[in-house]
Protein backbone atom coordinates (compact mmCIF):
# COMPACT_ATOMS: atom_id res chain seq x y z
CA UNK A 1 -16.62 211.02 106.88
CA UNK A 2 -18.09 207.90 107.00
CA UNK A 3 -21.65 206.72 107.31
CA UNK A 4 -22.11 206.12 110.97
CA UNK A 5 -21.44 210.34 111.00
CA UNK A 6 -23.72 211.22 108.30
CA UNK A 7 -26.54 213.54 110.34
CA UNK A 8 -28.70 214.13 107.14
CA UNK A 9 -32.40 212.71 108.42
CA UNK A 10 -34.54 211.80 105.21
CA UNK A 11 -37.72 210.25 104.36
CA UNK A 12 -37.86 207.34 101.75
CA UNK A 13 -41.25 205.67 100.84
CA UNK A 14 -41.09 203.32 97.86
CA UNK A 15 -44.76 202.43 97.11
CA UNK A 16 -46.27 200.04 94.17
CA UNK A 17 -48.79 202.63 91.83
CA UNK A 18 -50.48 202.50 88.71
CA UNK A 19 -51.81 199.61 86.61
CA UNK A 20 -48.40 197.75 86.24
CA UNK A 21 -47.33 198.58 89.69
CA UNK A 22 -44.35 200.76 89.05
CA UNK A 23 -42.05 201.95 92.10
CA UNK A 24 -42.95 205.42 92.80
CA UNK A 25 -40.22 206.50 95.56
CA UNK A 26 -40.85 209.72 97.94
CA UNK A 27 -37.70 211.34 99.52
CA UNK A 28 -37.72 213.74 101.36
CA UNK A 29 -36.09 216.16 104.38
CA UNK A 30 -36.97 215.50 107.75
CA UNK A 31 -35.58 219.19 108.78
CA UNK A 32 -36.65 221.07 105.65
CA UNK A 33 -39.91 219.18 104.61
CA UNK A 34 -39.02 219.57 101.08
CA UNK A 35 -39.40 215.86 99.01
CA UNK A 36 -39.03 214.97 95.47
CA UNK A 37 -41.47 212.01 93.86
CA UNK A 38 -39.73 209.92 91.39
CA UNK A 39 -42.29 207.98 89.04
CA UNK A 40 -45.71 208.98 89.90
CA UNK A 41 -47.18 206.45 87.11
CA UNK A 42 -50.55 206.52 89.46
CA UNK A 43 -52.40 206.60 92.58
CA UNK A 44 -52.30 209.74 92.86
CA UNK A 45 -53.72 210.07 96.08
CA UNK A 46 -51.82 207.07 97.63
CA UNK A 47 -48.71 209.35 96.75
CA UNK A 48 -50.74 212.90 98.50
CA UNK A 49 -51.43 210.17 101.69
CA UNK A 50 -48.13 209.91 102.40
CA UNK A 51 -46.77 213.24 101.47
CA UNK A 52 -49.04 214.66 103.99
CA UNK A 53 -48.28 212.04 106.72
CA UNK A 54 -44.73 213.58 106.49
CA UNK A 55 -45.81 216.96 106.19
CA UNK A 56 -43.94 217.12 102.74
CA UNK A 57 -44.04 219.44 99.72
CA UNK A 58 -43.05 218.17 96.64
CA UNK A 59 -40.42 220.37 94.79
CA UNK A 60 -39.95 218.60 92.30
CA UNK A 61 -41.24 215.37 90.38
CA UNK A 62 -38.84 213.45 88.61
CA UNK A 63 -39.30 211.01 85.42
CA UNK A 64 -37.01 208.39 85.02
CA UNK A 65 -38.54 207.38 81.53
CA UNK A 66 -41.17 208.25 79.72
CA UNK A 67 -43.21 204.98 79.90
CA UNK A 68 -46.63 205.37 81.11
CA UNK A 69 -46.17 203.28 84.37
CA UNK A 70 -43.63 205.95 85.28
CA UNK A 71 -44.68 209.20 84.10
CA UNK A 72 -48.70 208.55 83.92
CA UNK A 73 -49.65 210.44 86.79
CA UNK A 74 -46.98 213.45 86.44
CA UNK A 75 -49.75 215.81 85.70
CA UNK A 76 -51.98 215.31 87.94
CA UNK A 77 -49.17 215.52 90.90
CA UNK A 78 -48.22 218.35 88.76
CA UNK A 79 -51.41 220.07 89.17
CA UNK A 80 -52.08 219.35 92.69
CA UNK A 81 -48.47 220.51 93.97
CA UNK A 82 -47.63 223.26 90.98
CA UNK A 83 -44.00 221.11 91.26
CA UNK A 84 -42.05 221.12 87.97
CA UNK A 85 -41.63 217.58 86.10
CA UNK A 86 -38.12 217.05 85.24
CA UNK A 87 -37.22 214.01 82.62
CA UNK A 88 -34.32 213.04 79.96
CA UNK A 89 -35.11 215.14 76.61
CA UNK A 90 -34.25 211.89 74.81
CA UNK A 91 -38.02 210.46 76.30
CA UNK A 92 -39.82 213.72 74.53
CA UNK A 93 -40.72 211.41 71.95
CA UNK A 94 -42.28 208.38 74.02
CA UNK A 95 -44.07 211.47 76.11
CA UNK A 96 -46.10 212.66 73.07
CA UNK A 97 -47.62 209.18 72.51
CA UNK A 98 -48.71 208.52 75.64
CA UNK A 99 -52.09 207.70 73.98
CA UNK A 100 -50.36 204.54 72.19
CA UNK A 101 -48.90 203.44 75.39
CA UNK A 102 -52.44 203.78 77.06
CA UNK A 103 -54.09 201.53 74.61
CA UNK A 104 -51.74 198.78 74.93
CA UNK A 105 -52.96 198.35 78.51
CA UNK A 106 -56.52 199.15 77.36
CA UNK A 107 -56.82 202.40 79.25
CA UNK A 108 -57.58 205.69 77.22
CA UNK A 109 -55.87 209.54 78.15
CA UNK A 110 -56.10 212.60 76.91
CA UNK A 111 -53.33 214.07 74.59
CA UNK A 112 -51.63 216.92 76.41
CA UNK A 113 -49.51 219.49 74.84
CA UNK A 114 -46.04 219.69 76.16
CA UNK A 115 -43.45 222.71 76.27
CA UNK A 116 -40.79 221.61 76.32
CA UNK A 117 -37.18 223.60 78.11
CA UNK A 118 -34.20 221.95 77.63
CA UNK A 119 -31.16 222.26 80.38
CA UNK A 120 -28.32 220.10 79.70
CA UNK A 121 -29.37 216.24 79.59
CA UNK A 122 -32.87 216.74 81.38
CA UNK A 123 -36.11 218.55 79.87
CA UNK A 124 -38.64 220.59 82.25
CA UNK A 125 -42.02 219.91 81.19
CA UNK A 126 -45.29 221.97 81.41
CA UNK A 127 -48.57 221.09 80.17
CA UNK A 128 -49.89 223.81 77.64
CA UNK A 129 -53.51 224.44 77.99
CA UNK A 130 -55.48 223.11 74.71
CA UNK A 131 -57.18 225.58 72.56
């Protein structure tokens, strides 16, 4: 099959976020409505903007690496669409200093707690509530 017969219809929104400007892309299914959001590293609600011009829901956020542009606001998408956070379990290590990364740019964040499920070459992340 080549591409002038591929039917699939799908959303792609590549928008500029966070401090350093990373790419945060939005795919998505025009027939389904389902999208994944690759690199939330901020503006949150830029991100929600569009995800609700498309009528989206996000099932699932990916990380491509665990710098701070890309992954910085992965928990606040998180808690917003309850969509897991998927990223490579060799970035575990740069995700539990996200404070360091922070003050480089001069920002401050909270430390969050991480469990951490490994499946294959990707991790599945969820915040763990502090004591």
């Amino acid at each position: 099959m080549g591409y002038a017969d591929c039917s699939i219809l799908m959303i792609h929104e590549v928008l500029p976020v966070g401090q350093l400007a990373c790419n945060c892309s939005i795919v998505g299914d025009e027939i389904t409505h389902e999208a994944v959001v690759i690199d939330p590293g901020g503006d949150i609600s830029e991100i929600v903007s569009i995800l609700d011009r498309h009528a989206l829901k996000v099932n699932m956020i990916v990380i491509t690496h665990a710098h701070i542009d890309h992954i910085g606001g992965a928990h606040k998408l998180r808690s917003l669409t309850g969509a897991p956070v998927y990223m490579h379990r060799d970035d575990g290590v740069l995700a539990a200093n996200l404070d360091i990364q922070a003050s480089w740019l001069g920002c401050e964040t909270r430390k969050i707690r991480v469990s951490i499920s490994r499946r294959g070459k990707a991790i599945f992340c969820r915040p763990v509530p502090s004591n």
